[in-house]
C-alpha atoms as a PDB file:
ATOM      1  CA  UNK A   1      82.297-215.361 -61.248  1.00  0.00           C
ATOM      2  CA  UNK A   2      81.337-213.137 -63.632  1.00  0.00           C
ATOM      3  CA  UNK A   3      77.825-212.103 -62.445  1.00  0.00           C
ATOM      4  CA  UNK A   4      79.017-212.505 -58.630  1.00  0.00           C
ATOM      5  CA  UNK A   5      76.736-215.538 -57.993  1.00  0.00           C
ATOM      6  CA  UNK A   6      78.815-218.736 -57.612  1.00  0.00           C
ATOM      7  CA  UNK A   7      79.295-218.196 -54.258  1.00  0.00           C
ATOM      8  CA  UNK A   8      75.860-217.850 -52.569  1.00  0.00           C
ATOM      9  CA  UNK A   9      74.916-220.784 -50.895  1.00  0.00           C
ATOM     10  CA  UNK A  10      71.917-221.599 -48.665  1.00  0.00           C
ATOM     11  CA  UNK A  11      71.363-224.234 -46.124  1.00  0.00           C
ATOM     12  CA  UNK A  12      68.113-225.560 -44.586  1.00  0.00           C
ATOM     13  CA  UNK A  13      67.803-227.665 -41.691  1.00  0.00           C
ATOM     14  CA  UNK A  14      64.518-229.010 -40.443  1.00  0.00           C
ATOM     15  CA  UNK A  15      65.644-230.108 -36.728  1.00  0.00           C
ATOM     16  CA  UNK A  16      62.905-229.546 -34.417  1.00  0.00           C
ATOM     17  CA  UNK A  17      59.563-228.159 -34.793  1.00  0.00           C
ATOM     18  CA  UNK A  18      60.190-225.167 -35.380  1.00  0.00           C
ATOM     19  CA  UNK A  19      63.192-226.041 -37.893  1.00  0.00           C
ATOM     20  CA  UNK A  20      66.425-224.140 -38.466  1.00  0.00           C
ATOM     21  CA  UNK A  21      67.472-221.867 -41.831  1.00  0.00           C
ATOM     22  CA  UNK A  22      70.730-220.781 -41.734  1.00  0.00           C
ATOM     23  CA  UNK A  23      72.465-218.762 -44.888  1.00  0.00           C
ATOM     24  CA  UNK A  24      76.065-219.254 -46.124  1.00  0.00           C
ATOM     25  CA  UNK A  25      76.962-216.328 -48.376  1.00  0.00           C
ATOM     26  CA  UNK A  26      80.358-217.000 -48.998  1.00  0.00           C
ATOM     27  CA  UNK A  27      82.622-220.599 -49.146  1.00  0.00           C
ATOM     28  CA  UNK A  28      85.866-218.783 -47.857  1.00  0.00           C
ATOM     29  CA  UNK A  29      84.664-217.627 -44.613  1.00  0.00           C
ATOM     30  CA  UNK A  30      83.707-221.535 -44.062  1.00  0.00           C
ATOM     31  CA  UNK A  31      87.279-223.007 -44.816  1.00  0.00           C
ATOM     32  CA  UNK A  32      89.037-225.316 -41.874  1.00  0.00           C
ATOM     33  CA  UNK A  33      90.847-222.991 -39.519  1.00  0.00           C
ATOM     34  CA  UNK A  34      93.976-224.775 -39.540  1.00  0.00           C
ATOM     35  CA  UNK A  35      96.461-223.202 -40.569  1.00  0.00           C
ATOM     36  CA  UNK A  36      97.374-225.055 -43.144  1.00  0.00           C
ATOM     37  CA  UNK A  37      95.659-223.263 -45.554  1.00  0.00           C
ATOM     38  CA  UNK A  38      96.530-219.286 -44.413  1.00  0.00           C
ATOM     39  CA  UNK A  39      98.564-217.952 -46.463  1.00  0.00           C
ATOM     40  CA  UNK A  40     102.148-216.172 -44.688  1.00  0.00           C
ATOM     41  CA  UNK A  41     103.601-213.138 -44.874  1.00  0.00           C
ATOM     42  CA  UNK A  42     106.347-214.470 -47.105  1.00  0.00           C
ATOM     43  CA  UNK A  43     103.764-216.727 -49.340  1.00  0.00           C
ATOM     44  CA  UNK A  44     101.719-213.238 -49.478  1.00  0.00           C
ATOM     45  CA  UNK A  45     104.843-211.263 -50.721  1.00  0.00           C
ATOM     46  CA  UNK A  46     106.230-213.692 -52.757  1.00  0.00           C
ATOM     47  CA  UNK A  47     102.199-213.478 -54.388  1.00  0.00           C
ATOM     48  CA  UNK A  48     101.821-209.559 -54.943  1.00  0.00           C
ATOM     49  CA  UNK A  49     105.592-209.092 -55.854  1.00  0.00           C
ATOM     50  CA  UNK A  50     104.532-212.033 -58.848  1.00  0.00           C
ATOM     51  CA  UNK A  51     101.421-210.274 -59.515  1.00  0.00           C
ATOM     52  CA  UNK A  52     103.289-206.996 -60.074  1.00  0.00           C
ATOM     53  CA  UNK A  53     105.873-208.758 -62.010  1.00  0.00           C
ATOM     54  CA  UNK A  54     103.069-209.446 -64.470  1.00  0.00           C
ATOM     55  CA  UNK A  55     101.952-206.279 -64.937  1.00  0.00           C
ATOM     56  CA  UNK A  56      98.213-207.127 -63.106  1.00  0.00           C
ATOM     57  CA  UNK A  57      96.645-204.229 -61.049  1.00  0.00           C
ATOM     58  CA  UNK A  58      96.322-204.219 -57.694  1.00  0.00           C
ATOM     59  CA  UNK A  59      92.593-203.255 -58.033  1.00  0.00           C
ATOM     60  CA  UNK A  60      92.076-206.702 -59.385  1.00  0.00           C
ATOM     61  CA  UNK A  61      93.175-208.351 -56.313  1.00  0.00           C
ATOM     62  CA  UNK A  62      91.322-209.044 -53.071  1.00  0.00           C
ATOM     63  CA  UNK A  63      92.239-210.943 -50.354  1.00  0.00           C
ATOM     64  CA  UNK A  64      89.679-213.636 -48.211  1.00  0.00           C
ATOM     65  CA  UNK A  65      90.452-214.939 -45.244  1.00  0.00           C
ATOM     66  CA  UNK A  66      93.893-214.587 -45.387  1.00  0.00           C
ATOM     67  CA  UNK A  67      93.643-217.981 -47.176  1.00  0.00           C
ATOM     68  CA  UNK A  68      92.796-216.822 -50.825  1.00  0.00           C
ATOM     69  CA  UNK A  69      94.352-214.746 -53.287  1.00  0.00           C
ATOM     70  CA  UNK A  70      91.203-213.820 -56.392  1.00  0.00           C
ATOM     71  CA  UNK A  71      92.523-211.890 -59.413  1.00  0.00           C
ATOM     72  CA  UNK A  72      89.884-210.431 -61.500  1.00  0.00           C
ATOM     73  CA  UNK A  73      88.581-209.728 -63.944  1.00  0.00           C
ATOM     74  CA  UNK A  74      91.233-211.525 -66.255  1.00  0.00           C
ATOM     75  CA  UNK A  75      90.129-212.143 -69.771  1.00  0.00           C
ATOM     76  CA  UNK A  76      89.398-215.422 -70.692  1.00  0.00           C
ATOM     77  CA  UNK A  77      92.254-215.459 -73.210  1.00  0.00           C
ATOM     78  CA  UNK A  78      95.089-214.602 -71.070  1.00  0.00           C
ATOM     79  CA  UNK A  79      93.946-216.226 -68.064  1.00  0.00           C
ATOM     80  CA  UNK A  80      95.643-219.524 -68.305  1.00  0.00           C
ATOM     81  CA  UNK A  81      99.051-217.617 -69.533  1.00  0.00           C
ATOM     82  CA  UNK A  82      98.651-215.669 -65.923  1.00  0.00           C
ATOM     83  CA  UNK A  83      98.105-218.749 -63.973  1.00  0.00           C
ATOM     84  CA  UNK A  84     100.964-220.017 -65.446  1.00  0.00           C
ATOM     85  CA  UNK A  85     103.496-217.053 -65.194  1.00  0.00           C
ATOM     86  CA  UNK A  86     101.871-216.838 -61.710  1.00  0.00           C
ATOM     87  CA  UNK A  87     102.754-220.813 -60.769  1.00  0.00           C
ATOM     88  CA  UNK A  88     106.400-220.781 -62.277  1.00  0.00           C
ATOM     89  CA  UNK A  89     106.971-217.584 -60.467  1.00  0.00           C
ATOM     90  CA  UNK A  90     106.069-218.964 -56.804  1.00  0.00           C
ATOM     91  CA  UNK A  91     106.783-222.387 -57.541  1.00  0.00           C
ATOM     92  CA  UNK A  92     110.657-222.014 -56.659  1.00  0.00           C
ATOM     93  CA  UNK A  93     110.017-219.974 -53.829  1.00  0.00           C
ATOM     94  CA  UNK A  94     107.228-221.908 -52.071  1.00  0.00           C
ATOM     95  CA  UNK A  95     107.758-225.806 -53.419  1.00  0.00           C
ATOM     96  CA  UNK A  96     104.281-226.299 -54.641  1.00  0.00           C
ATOM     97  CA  UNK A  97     102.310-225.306 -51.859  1.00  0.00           C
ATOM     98  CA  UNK A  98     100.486-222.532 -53.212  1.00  0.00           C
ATOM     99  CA  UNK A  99      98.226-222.336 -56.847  1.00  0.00           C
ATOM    100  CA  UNK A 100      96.968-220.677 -58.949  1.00  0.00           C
ATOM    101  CA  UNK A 101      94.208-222.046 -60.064  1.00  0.00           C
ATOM    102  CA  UNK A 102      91.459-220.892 -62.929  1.00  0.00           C
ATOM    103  CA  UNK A 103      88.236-220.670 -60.680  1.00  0.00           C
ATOM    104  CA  UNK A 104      85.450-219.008 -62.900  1.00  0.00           C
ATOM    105  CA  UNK A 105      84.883-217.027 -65.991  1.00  0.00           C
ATOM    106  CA  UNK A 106      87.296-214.543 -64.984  1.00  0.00           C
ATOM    107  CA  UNK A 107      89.369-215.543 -62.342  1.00  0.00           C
ATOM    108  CA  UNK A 108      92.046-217.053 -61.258  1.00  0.00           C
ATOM    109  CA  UNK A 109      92.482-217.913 -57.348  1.00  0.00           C
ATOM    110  CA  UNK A 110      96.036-218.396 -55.490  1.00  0.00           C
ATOM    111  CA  UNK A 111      95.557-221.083 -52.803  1.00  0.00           C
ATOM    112  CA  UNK A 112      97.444-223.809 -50.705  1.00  0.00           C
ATOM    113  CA  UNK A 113      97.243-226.283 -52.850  1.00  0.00           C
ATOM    114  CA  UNK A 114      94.833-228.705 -50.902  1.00  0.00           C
ATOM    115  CA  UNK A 115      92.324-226.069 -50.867  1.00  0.00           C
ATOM    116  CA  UNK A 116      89.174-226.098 -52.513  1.00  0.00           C
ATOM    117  CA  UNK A 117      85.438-225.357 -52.459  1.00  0.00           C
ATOM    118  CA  UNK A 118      84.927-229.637 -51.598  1.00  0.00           C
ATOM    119  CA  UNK A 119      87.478-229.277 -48.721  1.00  0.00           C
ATOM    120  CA  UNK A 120      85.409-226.404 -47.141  1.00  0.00           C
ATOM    121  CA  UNK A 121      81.947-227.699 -48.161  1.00  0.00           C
ATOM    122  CA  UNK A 122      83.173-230.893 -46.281  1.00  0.00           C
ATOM    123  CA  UNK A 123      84.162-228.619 -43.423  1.00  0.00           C
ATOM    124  CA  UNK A 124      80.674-227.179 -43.070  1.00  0.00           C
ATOM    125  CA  UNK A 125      79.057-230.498 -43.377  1.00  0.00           C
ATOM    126  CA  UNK A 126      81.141-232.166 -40.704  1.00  0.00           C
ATOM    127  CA  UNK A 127      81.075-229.262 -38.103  1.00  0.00           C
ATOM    128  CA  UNK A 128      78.852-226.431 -38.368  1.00  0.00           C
ATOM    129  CA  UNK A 129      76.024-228.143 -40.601  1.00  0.00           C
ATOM    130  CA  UNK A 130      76.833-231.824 -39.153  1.00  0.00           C
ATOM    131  CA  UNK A 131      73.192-232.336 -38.165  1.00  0.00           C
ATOM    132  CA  UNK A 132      71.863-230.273 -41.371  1.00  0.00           C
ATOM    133  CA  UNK A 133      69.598-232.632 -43.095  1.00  0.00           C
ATOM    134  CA  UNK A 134      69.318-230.689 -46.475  1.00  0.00           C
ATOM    135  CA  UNK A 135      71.530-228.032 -47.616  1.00  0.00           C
ATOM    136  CA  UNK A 136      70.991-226.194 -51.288  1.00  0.00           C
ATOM    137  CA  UNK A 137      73.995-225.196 -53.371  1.00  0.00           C
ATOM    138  CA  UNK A 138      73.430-222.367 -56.095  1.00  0.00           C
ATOM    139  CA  UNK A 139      76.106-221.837 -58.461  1.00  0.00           C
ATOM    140  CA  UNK A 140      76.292-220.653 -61.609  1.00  0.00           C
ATOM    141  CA  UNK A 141      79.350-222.691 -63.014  1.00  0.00           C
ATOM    142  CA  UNK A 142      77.716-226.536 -62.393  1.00  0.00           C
ATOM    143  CA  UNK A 143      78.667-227.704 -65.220  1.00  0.00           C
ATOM    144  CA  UNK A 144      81.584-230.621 -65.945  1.00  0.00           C
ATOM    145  CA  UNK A 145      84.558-227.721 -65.673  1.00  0.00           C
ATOM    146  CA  UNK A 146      82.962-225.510 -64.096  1.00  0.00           C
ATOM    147  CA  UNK A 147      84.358-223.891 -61.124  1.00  0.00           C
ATOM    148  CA  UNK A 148      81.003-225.055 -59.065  1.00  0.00           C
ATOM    149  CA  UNK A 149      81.166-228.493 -60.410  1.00  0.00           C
ATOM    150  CA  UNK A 150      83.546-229.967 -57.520  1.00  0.00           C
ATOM    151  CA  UNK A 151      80.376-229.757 -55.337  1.00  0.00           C
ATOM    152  CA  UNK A 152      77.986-231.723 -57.231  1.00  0.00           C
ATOM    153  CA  UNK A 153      81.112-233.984 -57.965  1.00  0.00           C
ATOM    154  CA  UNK A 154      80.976-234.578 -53.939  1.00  0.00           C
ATOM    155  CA  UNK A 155      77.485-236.935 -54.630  1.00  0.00           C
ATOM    156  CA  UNK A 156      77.248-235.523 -50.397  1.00  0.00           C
ATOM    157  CA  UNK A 157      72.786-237.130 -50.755  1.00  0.00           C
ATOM    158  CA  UNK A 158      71.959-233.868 -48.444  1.00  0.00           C
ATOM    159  CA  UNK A 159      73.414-231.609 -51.232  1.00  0.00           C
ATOM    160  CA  UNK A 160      71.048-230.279 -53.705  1.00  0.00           C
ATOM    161  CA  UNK A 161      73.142-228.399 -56.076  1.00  0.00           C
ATOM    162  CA  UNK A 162      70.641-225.362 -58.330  1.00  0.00           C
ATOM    163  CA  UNK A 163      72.155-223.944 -61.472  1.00  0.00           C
ATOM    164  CA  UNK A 164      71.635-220.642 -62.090  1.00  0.00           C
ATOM    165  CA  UNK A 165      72.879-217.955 -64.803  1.00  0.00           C
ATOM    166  CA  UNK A 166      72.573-214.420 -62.915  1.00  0.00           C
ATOM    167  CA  UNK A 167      72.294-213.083 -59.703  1.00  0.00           C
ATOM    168  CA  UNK A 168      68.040-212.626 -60.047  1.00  0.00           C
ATOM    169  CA  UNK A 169      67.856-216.441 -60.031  1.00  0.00           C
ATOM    170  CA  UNK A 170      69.761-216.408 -56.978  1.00  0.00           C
ATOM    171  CA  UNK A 171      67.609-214.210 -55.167  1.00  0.00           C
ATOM    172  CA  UNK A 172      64.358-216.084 -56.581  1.00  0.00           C
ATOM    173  CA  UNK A 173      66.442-219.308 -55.277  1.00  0.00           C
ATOM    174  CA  UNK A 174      67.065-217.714 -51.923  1.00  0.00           C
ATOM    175  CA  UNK A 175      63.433-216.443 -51.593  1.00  0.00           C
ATOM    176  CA  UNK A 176      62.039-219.563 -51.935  1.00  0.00           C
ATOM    177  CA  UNK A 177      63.677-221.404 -49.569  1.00  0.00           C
ATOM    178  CA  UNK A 178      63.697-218.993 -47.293  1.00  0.00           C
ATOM    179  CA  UNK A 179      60.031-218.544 -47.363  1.00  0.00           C
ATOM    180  CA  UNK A 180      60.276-214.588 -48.643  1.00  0.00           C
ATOM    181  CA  UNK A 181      57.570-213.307 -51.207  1.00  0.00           C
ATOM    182  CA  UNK A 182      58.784-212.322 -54.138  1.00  0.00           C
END
């Protein structure tokens, strides 16, 4: 996202007496290993050769775990004519398996298709965090539309999903629950 803090999330668990805090600070790293979702060689060609095609900057484009494609920062205006250019492009040359997809105020994402923040929320839930009792979700896009949105969609009752507009509320969010004076 814009200000950088849609993708900090923290998770609490109170197993035990002495309890257990554990911090998530990025979705991506947390996605199913299968390999469904990497990304090949070829896909990853096909990708930069369309995202040269279109006249985007390489600058603008990081890869995460070899699973995610994020252009940015694309205007708001043009954004859905580059996710479009981008989806005709690979569409032919990988059958609808990869997206583009408009993920925040600024970016657009380029994904196996069955990919999302739900899948690897669910992920997290059902193996790493499958004892976790409470987990907090801080995004800044939680609104219907928003690129945060698919979690509180997930009505998962040990999900408490916090709104927040800049990366200072998500450090006073962090702070709090994990017990740091601010």
């Amino acid at each position: 996202s814009e200000n950088g803090a849609n993708l900090h999330h923290i998770s609490l668990d109170q197993i035990g007496q002495y309890g257990r805090i554990e911090y998530i600070s990025s979705i991506p790293e947390h996605m199913p290993s299968t390999e469904k979702f990497v990304i090949s060689d070829a896909a990853m060609s096909a990708i930069r050769f369309s995202i040269s095609e279109l006249g985007i900057p390489q600058n603008y484009v990081s890869v995460r775990s070899n699973k995610i494609v994020s252009i940015k920062p694309i205007p708001s205006e043009f954004r859905k004519a580059v996710a479009v250019g981008l989806q005709s492009r690979l569409n032919p040359i990988q059958k609808g398996s990869i997206v583009a997809r408009i993920t925040g105020r600024t970016t657009i994402d380029i994904m196996h298709k069955d990919l999302q923040k739900t899948c690897a929320m669910q992920h997290v839930l059902d193996s790493k965090m499958k004892d976790c009792k409470s987990i907090a979700y801080v995004g800044d896009e939680l609104w219907p539309g928003g690129n945060d949105f698919p979690i509180e969609e997930m009505r998962e009752p040990r999900i408490t999903c916090y709104p927040v507009s800049d990366v200072a509320m998500t450090a006073l969010i962090r702070c709090q629950f994990l017990n740091i004076p601010t």
